[in-house]
N, C-alpha and C. Protein backbone atom coordinates (compact mmCIF):
# COMPACT_ATOMS: atom_id res chain seq x y z
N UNK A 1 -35.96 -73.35 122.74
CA UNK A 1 -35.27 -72.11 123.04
C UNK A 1 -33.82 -72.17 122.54
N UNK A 2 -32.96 -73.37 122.49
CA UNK A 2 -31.64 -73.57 122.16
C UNK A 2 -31.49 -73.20 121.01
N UNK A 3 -32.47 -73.52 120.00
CA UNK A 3 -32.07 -73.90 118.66
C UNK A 3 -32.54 -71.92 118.17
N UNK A 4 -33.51 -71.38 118.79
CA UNK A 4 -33.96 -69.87 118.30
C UNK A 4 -32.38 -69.18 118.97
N UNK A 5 -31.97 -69.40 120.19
CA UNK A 5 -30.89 -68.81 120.28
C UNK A 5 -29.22 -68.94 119.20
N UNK A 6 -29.84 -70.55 118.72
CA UNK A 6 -28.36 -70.92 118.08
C UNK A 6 -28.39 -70.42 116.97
N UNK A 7 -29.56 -70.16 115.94
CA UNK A 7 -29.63 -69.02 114.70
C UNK A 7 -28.97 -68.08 115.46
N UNK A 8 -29.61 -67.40 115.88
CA UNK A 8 -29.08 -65.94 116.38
C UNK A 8 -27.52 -65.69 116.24
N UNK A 9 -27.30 -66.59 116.74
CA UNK A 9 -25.57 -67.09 117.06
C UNK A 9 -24.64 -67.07 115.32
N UNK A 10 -25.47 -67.88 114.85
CA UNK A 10 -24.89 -67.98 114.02
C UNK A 10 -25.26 -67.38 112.99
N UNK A 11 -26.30 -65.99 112.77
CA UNK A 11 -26.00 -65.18 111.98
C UNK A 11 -24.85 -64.01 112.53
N UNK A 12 -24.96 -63.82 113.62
CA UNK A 12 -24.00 -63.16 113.95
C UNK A 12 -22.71 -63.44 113.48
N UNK A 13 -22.17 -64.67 113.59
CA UNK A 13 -21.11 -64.95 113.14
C UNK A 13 -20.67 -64.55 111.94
N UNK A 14 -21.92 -65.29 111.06
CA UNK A 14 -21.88 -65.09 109.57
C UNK A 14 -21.94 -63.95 109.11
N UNK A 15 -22.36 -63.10 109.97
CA UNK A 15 -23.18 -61.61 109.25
C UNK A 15 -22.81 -60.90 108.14
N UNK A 16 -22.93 -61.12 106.53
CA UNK A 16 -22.60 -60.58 105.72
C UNK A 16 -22.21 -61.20 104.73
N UNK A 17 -22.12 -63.01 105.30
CA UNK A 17 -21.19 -63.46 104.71
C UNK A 17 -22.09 -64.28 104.08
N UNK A 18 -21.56 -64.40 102.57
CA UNK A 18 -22.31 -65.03 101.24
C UNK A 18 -21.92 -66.93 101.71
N UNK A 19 -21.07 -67.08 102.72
CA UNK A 19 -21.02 -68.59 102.71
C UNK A 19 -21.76 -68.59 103.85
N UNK A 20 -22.86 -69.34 103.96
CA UNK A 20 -23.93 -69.12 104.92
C UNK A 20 -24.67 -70.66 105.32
N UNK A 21 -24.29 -71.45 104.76
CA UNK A 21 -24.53 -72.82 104.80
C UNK A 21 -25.02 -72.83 106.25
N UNK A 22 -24.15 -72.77 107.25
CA UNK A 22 -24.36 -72.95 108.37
C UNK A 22 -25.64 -72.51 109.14
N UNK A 23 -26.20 -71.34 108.69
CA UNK A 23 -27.02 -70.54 109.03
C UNK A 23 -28.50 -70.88 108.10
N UNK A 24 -28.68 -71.53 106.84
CA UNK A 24 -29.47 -72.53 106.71
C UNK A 24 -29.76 -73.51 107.80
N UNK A 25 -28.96 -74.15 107.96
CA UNK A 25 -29.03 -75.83 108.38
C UNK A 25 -29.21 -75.02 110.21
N UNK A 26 -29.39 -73.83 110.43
CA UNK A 26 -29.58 -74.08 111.90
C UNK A 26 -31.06 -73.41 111.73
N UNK A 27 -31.35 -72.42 110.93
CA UNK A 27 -32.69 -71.90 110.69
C UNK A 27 -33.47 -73.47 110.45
N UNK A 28 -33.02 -73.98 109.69
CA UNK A 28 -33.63 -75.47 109.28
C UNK A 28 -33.81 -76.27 110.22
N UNK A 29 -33.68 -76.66 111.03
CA UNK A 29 -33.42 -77.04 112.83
C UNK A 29 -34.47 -76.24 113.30
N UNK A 30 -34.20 -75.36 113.48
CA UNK A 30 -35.89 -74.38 114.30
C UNK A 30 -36.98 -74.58 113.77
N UNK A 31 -36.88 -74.56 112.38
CA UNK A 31 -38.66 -74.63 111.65
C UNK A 31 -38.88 -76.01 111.57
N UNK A 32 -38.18 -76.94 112.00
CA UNK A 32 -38.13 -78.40 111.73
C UNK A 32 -39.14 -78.31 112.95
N UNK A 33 -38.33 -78.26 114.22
CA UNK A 33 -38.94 -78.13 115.47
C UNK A 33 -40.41 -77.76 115.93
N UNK A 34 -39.85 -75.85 115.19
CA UNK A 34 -41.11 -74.86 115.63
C UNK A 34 -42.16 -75.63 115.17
N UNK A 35 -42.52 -76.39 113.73
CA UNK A 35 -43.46 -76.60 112.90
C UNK A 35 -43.55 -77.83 112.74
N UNK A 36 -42.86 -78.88 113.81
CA UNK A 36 -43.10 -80.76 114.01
C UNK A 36 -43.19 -81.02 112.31
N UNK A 37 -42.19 -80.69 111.23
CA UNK A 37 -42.26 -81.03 110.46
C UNK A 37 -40.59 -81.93 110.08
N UNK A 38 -40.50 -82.19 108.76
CA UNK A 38 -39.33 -82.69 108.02
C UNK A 38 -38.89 -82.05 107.90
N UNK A 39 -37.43 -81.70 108.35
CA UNK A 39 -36.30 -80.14 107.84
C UNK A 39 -36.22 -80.41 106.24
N UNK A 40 -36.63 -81.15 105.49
CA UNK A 40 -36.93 -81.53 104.02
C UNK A 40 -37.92 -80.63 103.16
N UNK A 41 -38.76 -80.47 104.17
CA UNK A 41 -40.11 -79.38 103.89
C UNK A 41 -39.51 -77.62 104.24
N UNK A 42 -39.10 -78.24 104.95
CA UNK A 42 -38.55 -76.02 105.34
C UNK A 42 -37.48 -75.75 104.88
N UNK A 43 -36.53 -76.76 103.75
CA UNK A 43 -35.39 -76.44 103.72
C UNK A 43 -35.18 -75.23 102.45
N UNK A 44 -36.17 -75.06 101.66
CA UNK A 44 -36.14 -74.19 100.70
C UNK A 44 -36.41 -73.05 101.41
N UNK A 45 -37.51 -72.59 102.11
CA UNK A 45 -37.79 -71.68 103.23
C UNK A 45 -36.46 -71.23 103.54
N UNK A 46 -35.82 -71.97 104.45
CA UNK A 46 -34.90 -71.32 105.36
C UNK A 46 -33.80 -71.21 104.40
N UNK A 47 -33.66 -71.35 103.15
CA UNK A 47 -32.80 -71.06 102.21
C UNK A 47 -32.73 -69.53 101.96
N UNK A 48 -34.19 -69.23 101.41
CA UNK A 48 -34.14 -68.22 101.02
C UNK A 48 -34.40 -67.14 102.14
N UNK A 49 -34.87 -67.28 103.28
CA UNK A 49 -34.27 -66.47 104.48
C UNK A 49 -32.90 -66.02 104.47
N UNK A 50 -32.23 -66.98 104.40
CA UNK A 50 -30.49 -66.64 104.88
C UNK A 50 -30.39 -65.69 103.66
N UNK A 51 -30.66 -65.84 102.02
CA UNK A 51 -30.15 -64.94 101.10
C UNK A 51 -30.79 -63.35 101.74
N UNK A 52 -32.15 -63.62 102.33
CA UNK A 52 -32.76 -62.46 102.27
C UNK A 52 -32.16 -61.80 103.78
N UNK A 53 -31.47 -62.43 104.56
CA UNK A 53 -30.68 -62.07 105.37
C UNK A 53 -29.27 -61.13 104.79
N UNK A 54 -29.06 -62.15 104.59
CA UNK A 54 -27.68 -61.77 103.82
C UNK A 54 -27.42 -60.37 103.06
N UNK A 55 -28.58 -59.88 102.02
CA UNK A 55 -28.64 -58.83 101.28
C UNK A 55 -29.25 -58.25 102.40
N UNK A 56 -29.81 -57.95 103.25
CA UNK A 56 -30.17 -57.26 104.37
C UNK A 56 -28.55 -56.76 105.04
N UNK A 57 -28.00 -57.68 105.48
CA UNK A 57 -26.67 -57.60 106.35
C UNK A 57 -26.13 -56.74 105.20
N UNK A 58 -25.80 -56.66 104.09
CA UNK A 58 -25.13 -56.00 103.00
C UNK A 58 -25.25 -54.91 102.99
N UNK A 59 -26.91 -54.29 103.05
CA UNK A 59 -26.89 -53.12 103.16
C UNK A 59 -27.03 -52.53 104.58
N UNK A 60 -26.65 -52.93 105.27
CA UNK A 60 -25.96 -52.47 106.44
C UNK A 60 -24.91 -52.75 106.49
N UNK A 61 -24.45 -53.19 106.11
CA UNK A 61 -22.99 -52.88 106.37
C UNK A 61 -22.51 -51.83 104.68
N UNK A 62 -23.45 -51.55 103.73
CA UNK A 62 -22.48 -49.96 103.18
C UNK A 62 -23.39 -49.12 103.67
N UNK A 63 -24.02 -48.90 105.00
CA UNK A 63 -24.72 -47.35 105.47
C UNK A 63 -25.98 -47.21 105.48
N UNK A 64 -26.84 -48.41 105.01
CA UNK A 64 -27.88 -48.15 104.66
C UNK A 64 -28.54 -47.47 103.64
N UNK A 65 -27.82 -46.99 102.41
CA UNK A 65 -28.03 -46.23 101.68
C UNK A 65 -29.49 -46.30 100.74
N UNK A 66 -30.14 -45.69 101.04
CA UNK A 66 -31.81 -45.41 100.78
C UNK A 66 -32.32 -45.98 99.18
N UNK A 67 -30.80 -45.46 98.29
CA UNK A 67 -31.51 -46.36 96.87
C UNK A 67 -30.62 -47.20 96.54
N UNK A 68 -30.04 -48.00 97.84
CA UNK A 68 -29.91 -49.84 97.43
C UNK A 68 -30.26 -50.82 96.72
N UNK A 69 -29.98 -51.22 95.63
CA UNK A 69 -30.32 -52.64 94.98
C UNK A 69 -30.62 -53.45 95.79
N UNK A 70 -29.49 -53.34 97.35
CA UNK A 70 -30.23 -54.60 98.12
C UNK A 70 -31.45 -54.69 98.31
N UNK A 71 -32.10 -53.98 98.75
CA UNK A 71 -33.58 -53.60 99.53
C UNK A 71 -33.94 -54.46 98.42
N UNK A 72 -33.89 -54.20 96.99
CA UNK A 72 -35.31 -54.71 96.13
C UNK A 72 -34.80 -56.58 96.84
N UNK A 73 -33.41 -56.68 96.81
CA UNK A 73 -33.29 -58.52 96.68
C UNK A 73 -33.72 -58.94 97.96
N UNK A 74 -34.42 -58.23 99.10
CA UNK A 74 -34.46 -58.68 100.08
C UNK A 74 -36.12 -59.14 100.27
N UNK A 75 -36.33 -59.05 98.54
CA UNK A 75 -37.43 -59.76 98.86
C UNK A 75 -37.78 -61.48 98.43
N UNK A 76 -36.31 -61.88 98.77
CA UNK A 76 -36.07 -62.90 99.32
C UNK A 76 -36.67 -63.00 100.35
N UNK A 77 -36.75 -62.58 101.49
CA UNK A 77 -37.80 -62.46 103.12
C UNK A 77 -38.77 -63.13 102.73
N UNK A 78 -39.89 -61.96 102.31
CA UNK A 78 -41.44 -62.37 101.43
C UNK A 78 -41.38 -63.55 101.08
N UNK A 79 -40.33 -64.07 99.84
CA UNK A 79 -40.35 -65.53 99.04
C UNK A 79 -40.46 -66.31 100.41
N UNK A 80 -40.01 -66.53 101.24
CA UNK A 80 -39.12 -67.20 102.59
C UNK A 80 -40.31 -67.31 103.51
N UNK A 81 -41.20 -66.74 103.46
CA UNK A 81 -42.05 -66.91 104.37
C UNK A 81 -43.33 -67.16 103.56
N UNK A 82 -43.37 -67.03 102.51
CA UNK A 82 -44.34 -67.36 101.35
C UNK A 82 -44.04 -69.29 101.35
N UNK A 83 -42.81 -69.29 101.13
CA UNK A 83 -42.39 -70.83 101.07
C UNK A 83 -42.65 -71.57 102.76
N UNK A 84 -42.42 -71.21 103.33
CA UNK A 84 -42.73 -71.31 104.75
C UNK A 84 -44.47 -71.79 105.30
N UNK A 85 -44.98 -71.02 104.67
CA UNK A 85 -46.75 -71.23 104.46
C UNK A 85 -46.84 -72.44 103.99
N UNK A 86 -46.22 -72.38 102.50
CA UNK A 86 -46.73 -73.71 101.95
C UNK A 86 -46.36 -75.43 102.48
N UNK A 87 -45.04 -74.99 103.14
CA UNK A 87 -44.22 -76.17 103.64
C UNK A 87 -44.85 -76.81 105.29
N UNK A 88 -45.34 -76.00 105.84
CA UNK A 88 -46.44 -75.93 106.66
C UNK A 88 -47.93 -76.19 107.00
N UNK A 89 -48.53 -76.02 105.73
CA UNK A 89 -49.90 -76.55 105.38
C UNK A 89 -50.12 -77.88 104.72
């Protein structure tokens, strides 16, 4: 429960922000956990989460605007949980 709350935490902090290191290495900590694996195995995963975070946070913060470039990069997510599968099996 610590470690799902301490992401939380620390995207908040970060929210928007392209230096995001931090917010890897704590997503990386949860899937280490959630998934009794090597944070070695999820670390590409939770990489590309935070980008697909990140361009998410972006376009919220200019309005949401409907024909965003972000939207297409946020399919970083997809990659992120695509990588997530494999690091898992």
């Amino acid at each position: 429960m610590k470690l799902e709350v301490n992401w939380w935490i620390v995207h908040r902090k970060l929210f928007g922000n392209a230096e995001n290191q931090e917010l890897v290495d704590a997503l990386t900590d949860l899937y280490a956990e959630a998934y009794g694996v090597e944070p070695a195995r999820v670390r590409e995963s939770t990489r590309l989460r935070a980008m697909g975070m990140l361009y998410s946070d972006l376009w919220v913060n200019e309005g949401k605007p409907a024909d965003s470039p972000l939207l297409a990069q946020e399919e970083a997510l997809y990659q992120s949980y695509r990588s997530l599968k494999e690091a898992i099996t």
